[in-house]
C-alpha atoms as a PDB file:
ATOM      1  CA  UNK A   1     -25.854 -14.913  -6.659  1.00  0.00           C
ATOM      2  CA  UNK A   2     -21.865 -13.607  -6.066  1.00  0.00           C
ATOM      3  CA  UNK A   3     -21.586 -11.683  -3.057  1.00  0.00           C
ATOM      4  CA  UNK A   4     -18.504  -9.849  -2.337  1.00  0.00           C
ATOM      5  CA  UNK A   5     -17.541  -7.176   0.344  1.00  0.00           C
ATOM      6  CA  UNK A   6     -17.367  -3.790   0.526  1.00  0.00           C
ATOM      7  CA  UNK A   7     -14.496  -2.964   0.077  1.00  0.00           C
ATOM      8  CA  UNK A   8     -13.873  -4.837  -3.292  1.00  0.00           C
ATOM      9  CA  UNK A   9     -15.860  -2.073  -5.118  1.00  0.00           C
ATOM     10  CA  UNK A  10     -13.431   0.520  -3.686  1.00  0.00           C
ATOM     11  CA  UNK A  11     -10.916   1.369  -6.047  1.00  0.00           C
ATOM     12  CA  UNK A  12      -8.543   2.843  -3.351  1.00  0.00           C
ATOM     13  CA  UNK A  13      -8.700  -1.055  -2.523  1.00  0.00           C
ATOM     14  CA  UNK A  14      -7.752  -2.201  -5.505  1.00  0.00           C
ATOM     15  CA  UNK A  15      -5.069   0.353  -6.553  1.00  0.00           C
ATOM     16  CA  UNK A  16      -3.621  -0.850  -3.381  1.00  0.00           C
ATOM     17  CA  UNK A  17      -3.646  -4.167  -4.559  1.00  0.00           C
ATOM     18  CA  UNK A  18      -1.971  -3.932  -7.762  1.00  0.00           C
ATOM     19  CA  UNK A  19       0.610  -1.393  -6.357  1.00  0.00           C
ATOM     20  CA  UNK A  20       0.784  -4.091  -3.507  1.00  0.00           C
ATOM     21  CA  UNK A  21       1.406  -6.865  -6.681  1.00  0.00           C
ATOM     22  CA  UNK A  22       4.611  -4.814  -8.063  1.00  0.00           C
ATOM     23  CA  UNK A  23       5.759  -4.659  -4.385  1.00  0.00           C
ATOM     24  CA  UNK A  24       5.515  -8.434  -3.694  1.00  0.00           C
ATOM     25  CA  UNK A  25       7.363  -8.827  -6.983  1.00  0.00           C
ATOM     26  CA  UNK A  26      10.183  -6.773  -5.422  1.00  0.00           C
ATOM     27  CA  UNK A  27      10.125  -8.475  -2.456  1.00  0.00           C
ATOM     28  CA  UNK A  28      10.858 -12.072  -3.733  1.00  0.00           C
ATOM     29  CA  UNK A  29      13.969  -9.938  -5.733  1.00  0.00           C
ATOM     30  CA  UNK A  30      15.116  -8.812  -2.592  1.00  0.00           C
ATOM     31  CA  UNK A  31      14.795 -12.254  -1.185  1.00  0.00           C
ATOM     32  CA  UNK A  32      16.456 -13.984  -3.940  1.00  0.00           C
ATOM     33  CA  UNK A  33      18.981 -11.122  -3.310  1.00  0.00           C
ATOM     34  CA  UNK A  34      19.572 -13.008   0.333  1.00  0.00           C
ATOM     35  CA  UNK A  35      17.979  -9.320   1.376  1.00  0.00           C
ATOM     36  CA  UNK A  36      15.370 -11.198   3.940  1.00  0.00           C
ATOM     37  CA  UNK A  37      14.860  -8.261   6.515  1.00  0.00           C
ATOM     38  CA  UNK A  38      13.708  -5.638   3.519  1.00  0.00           C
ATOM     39  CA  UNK A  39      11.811  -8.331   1.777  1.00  0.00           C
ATOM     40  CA  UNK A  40       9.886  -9.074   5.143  1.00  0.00           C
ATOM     41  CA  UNK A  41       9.535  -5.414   6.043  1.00  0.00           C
ATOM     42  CA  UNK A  42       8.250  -4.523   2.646  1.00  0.00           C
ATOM     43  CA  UNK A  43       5.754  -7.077   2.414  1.00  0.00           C
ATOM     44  CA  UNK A  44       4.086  -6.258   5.629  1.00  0.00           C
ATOM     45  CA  UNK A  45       4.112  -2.813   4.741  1.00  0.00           C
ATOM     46  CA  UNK A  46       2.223  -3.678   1.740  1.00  0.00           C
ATOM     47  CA  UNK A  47      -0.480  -6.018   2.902  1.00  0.00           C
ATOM     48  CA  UNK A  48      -1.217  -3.560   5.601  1.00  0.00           C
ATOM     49  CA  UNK A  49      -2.174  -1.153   2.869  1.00  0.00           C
ATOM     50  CA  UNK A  50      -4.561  -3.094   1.402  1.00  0.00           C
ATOM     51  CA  UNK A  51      -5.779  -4.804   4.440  1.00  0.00           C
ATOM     52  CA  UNK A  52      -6.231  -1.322   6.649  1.00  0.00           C
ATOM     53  CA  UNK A  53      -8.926  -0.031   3.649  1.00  0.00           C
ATOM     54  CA  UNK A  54     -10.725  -3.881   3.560  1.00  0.00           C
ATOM     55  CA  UNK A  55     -10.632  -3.803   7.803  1.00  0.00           C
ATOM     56  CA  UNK A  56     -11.858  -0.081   7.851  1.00  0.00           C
ATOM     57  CA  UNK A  57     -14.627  -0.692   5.029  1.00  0.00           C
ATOM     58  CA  UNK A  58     -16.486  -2.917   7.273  1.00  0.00           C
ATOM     59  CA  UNK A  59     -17.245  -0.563   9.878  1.00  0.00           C
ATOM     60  CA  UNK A  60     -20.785   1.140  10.035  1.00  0.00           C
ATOM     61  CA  UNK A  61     -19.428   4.404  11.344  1.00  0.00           C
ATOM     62  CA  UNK A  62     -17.326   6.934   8.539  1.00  0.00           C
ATOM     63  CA  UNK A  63     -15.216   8.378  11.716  1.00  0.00           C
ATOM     64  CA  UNK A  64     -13.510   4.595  12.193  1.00  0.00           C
ATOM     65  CA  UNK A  65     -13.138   4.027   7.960  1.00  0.00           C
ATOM     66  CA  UNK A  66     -11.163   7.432   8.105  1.00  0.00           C
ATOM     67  CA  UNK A  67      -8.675   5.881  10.757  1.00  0.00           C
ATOM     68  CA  UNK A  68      -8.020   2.764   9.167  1.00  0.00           C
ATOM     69  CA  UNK A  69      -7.110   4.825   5.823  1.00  0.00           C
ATOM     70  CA  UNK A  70      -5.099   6.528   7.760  1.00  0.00           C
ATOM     71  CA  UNK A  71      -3.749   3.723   8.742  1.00  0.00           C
ATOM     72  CA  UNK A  72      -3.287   2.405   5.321  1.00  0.00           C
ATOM     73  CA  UNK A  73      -1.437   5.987   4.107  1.00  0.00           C
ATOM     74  CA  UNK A  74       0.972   5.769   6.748  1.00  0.00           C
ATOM     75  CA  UNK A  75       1.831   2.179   5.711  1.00  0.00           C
ATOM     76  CA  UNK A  76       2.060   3.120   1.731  1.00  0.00           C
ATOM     77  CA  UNK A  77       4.593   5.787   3.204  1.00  0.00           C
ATOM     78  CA  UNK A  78       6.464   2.927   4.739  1.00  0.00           C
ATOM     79  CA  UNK A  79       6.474   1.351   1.569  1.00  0.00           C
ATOM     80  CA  UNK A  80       8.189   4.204   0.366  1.00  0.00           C
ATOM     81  CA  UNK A  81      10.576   4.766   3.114  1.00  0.00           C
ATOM     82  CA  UNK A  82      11.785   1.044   2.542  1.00  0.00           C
ATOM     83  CA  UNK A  83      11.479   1.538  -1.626  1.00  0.00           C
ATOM     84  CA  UNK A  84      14.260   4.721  -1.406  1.00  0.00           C
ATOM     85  CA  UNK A  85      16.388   2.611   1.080  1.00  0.00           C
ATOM     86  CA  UNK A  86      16.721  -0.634  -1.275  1.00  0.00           C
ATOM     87  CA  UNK A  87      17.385   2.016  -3.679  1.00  0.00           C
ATOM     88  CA  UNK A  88      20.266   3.790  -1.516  1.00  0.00           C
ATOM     89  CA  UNK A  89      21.201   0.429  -0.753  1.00  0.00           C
ATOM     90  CA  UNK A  90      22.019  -1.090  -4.511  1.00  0.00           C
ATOM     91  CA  UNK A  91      18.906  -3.476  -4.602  1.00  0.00           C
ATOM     92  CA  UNK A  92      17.296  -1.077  -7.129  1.00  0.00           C
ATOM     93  CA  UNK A  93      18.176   1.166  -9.897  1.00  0.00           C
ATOM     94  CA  UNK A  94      16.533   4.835 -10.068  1.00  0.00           C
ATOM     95  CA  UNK A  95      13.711   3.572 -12.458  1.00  0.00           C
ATOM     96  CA  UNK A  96      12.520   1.089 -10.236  1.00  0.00           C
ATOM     97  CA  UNK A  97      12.460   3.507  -7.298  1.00  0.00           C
ATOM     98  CA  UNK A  98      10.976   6.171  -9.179  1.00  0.00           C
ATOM     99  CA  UNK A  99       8.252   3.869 -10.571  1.00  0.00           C
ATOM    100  CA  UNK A 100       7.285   1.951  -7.214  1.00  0.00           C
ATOM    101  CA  UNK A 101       8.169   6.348  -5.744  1.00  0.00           C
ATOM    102  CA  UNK A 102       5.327   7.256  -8.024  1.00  0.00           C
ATOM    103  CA  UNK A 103       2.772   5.185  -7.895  1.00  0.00           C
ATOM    104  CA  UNK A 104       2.729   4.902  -3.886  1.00  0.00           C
ATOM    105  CA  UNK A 105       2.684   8.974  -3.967  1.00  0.00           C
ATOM    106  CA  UNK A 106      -0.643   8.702  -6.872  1.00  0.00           C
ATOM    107  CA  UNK A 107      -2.412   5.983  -4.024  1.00  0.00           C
ATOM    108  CA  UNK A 108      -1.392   7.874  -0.935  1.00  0.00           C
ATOM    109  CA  UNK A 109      -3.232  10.987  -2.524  1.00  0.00           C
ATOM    110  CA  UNK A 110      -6.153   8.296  -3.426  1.00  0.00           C
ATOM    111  CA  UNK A 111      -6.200   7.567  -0.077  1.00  0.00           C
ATOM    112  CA  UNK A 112      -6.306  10.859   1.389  1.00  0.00           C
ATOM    113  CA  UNK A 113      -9.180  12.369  -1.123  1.00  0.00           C
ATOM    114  CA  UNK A 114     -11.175   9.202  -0.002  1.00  0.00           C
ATOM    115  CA  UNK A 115     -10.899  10.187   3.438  1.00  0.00           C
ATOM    116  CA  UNK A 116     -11.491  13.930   2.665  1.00  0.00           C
ATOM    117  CA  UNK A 117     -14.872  12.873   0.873  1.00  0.00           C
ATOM    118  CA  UNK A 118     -16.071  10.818   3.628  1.00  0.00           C
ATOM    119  CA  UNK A 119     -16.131  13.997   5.907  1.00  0.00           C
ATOM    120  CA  UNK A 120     -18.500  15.570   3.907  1.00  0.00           C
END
């Protein structure tokens, strides 16, 4: 019998996974880039994502879930923050900002629909 948590089923989850994937990709760039303090930041930023929705998933009560995705939004807006920085900074061109821009906007709206539905 496989048994697997909660939270796997969640596609919020694993949009923040593969979003999380494309960041960890840019963070070894950075790194090879000798960029170690953005590379760091950014991939804290990014596991917290993922890791807020798995943490919040195992609570019984909907009130706590909705904190840890908030949780997880404000960290996919860190993300962000540190995505248009690298950007300003000349460790990515436009099209890499606006793709990693875009699809942390498309999960933070994810996120925020989830937590809509779970106060109904």
């Amino acid at each position: 019998m496989s048994r697997h948590f909660r939270f796997e089923s969640l596609h919020i989850w694993q949009e923040a996974v593969a979003v999380g994937d494309d960041l960890f990709n840019l963070a070894d760039t950075l790194e090879k880039r000798k960029s170690f303090r953005f590379a760091e930041q950014l991939r804290g930023a990014t596991l917290s994502i993922s890791n807020n929705i798995a943490e919040g998933s195992g609570d019984d009560s909907d009130k706590e879930f909705r904190r840890f995705l908030k949780y997880a939004r404000r960290s996919a807006f860190e993300c962000a923050n540190i995505v248009i920085i690298c950007q300003r900074r000349g460790y990515l061109n436009t099209e890499e900002k606006e793709s990693c821009y875009e699809r942390l906007d498309i999960l933070c709206r994810k996120i925020q629909n989830f937590r809509k539905a779970l106060n109904k």
